[in-house]
Protein backbone atom coordinates (compact mmCIF):
# COMPACT_ATOMS: atom_id res chain seq x y z
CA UNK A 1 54.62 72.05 104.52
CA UNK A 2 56.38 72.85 107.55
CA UNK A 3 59.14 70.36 107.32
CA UNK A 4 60.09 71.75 103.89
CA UNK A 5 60.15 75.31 105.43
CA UNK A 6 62.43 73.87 107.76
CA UNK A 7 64.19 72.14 105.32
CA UNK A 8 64.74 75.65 103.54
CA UNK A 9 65.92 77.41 106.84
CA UNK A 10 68.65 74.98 107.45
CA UNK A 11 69.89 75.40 104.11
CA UNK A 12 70.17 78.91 104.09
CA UNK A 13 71.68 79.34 107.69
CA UNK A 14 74.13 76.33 106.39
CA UNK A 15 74.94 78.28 103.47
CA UNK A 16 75.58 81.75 105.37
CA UNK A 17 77.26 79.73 107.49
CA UNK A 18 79.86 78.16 104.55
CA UNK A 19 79.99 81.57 102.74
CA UNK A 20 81.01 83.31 106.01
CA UNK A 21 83.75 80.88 106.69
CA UNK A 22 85.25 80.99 103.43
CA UNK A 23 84.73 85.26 103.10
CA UNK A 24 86.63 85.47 106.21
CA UNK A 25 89.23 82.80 104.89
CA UNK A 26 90.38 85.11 102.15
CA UNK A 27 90.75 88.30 105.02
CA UNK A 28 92.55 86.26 107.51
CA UNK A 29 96.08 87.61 108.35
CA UNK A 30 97.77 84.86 108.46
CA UNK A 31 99.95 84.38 112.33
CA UNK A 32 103.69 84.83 112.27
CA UNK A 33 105.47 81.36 112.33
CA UNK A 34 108.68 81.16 113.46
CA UNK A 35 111.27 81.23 111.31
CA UNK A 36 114.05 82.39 109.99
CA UNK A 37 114.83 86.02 108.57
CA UNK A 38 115.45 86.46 105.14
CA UNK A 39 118.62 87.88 104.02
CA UNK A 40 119.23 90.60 101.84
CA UNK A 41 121.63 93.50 100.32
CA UNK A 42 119.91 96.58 99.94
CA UNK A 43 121.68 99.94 99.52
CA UNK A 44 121.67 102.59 102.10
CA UNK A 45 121.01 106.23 101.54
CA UNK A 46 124.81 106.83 101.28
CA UNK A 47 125.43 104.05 98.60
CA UNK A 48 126.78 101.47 101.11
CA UNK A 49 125.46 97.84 100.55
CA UNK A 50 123.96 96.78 103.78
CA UNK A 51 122.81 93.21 104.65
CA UNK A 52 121.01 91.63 107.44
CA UNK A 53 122.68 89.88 108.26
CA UNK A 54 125.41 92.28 108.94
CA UNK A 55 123.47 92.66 112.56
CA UNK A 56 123.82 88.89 113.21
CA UNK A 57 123.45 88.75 117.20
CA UNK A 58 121.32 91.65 117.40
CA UNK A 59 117.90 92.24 117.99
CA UNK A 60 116.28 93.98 115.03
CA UNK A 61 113.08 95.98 114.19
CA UNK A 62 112.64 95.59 110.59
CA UNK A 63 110.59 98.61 109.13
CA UNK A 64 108.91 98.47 105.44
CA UNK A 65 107.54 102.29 105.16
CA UNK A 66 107.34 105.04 102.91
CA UNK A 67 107.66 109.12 102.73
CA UNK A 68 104.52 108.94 101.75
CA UNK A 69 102.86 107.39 104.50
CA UNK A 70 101.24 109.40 107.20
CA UNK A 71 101.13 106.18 109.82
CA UNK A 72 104.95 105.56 108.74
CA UNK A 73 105.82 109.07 109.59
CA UNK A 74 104.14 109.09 112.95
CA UNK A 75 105.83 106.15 113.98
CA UNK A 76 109.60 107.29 113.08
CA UNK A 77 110.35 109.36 116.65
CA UNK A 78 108.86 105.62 118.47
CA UNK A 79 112.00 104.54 116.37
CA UNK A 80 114.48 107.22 117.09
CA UNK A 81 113.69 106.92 120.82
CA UNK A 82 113.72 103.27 120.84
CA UNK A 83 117.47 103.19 119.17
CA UNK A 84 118.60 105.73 121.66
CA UNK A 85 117.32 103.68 124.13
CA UNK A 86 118.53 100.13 123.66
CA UNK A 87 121.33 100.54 120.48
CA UNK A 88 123.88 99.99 123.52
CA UNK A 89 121.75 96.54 124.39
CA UNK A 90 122.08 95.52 120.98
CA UNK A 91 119.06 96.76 119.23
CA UNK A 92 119.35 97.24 115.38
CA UNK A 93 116.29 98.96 113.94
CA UNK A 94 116.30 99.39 109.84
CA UNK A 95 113.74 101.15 107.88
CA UNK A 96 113.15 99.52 104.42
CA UNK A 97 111.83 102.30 102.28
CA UNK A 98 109.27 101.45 99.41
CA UNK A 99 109.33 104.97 98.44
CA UNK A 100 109.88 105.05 94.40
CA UNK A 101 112.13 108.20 94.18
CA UNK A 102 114.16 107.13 97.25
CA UNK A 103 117.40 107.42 95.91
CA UNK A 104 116.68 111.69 95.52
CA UNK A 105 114.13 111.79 99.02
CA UNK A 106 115.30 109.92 101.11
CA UNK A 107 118.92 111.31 102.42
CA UNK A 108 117.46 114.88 102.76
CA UNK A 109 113.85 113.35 104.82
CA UNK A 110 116.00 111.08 107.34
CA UNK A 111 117.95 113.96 107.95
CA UNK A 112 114.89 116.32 108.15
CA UNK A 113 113.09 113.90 110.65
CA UNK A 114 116.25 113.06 112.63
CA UNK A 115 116.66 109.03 111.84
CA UNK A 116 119.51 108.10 113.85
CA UNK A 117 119.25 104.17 112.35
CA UNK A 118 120.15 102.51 108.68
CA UNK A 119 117.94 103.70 105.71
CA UNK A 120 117.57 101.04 103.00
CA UNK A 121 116.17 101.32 99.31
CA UNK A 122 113.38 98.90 99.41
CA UNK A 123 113.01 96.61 95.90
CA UNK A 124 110.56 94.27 95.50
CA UNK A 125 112.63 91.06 95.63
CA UNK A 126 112.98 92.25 99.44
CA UNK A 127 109.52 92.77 99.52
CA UNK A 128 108.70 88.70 98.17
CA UNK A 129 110.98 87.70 100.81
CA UNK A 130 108.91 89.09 103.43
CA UNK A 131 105.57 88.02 102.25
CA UNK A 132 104.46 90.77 99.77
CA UNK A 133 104.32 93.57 102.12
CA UNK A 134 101.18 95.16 101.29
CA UNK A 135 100.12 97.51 103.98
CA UNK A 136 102.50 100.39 105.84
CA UNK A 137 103.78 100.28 107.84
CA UNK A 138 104.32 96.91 108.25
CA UNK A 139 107.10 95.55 110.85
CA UNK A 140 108.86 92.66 111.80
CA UNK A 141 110.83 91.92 115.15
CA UNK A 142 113.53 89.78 114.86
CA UNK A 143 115.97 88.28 117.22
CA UNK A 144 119.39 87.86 118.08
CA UNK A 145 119.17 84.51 116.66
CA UNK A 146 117.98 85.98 112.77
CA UNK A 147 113.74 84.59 113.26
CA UNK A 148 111.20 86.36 113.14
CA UNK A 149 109.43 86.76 116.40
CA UNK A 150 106.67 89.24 115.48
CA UNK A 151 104.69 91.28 112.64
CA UNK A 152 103.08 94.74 112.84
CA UNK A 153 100.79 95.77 110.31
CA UNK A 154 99.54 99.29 110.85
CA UNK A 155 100.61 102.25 113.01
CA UNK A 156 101.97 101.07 116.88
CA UNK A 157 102.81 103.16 119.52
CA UNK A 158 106.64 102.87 120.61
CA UNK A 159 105.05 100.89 123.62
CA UNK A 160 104.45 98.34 121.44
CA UNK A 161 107.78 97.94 119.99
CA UNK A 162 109.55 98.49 123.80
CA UNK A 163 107.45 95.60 125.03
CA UNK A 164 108.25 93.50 121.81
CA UNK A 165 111.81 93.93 122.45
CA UNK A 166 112.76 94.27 126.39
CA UNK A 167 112.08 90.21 126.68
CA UNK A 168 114.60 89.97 123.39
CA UNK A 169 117.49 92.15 124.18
């Protein structure tokens, strides 16, 4: 009797075990590989077509965000600063917009909140190319050779995005 109760205790911690493993396979984030930056043409809040690769030899802080988005707005005068800072070092920093009305909110917001740096209209084509951005803000670092050297999902402090840079620049 007390090998099968045994028995029994094994399988259950081996079957937490398996179920916890494969639960926390479907939440993984997975890590940022290397690689290269997709391209794209997106139009600005002007009407100018913009691609990335327009800023070829810069680095770049790619921002997918919204209007919308509480965590997106905070992190806008991290951007602002940040261009000020380093635009003469060769930072680019873009803000992708996934807002739905952009075309009518956007021009009047950037110049509301003081965006000093490219607005795009955000499609989802762009979106596929970058994984399906799900969560905003989400952000991407890339360097001066076009890959991609980092993601942020969530809200970062401009810290964050200094210390992601400085090394690249």
């Amino acid at each position: 009797m007390k090998k099968m109760w045994i028995l029994v205790i094994l399988t259950l911690v081996l079957a937490a075990y398996l179920s916890f493993t494969w639960i926390s396979k479907m939440y993984e984030v997975p890590e940022v590989v290397y690689r290269p930056a997709p391209d794209f043409t997106l139009m600005d809040i002007y009407g100018n077509e913009t691609s990335l690769s327009d800023f070829k030899g810069k680095v770049v802080i790619l921002d997918f965000w919204a209007t919308w988005c509480p965590p997106c707005k905070a992190e806008i005068p991290h951007f602002v600063e940040l261009y000020d800072m380093y635009q003469d070092e060769g930072l680019e920093i873009i803000g992708i917009s996934l807002d739905w009305n952009g075309e009518r909110v956007l021009a009047p917001f950037a110049k509301e909140n003081g965006m000093n740096y490219p607005i795009l209209l955000g499609n989802d084509d762009v979106n596929s190319l970058y994984g399906g951005v799900m969560s905003l803000p989400t952000t991407f670092i890339i360097d001066k050779d076009g890959g991609i050297r980092d993601r942020f999902i969530g809200y970062r402090d401009k810290a964050v995005f200094e210390e992601a840079i400085k090394d690249l620049l």
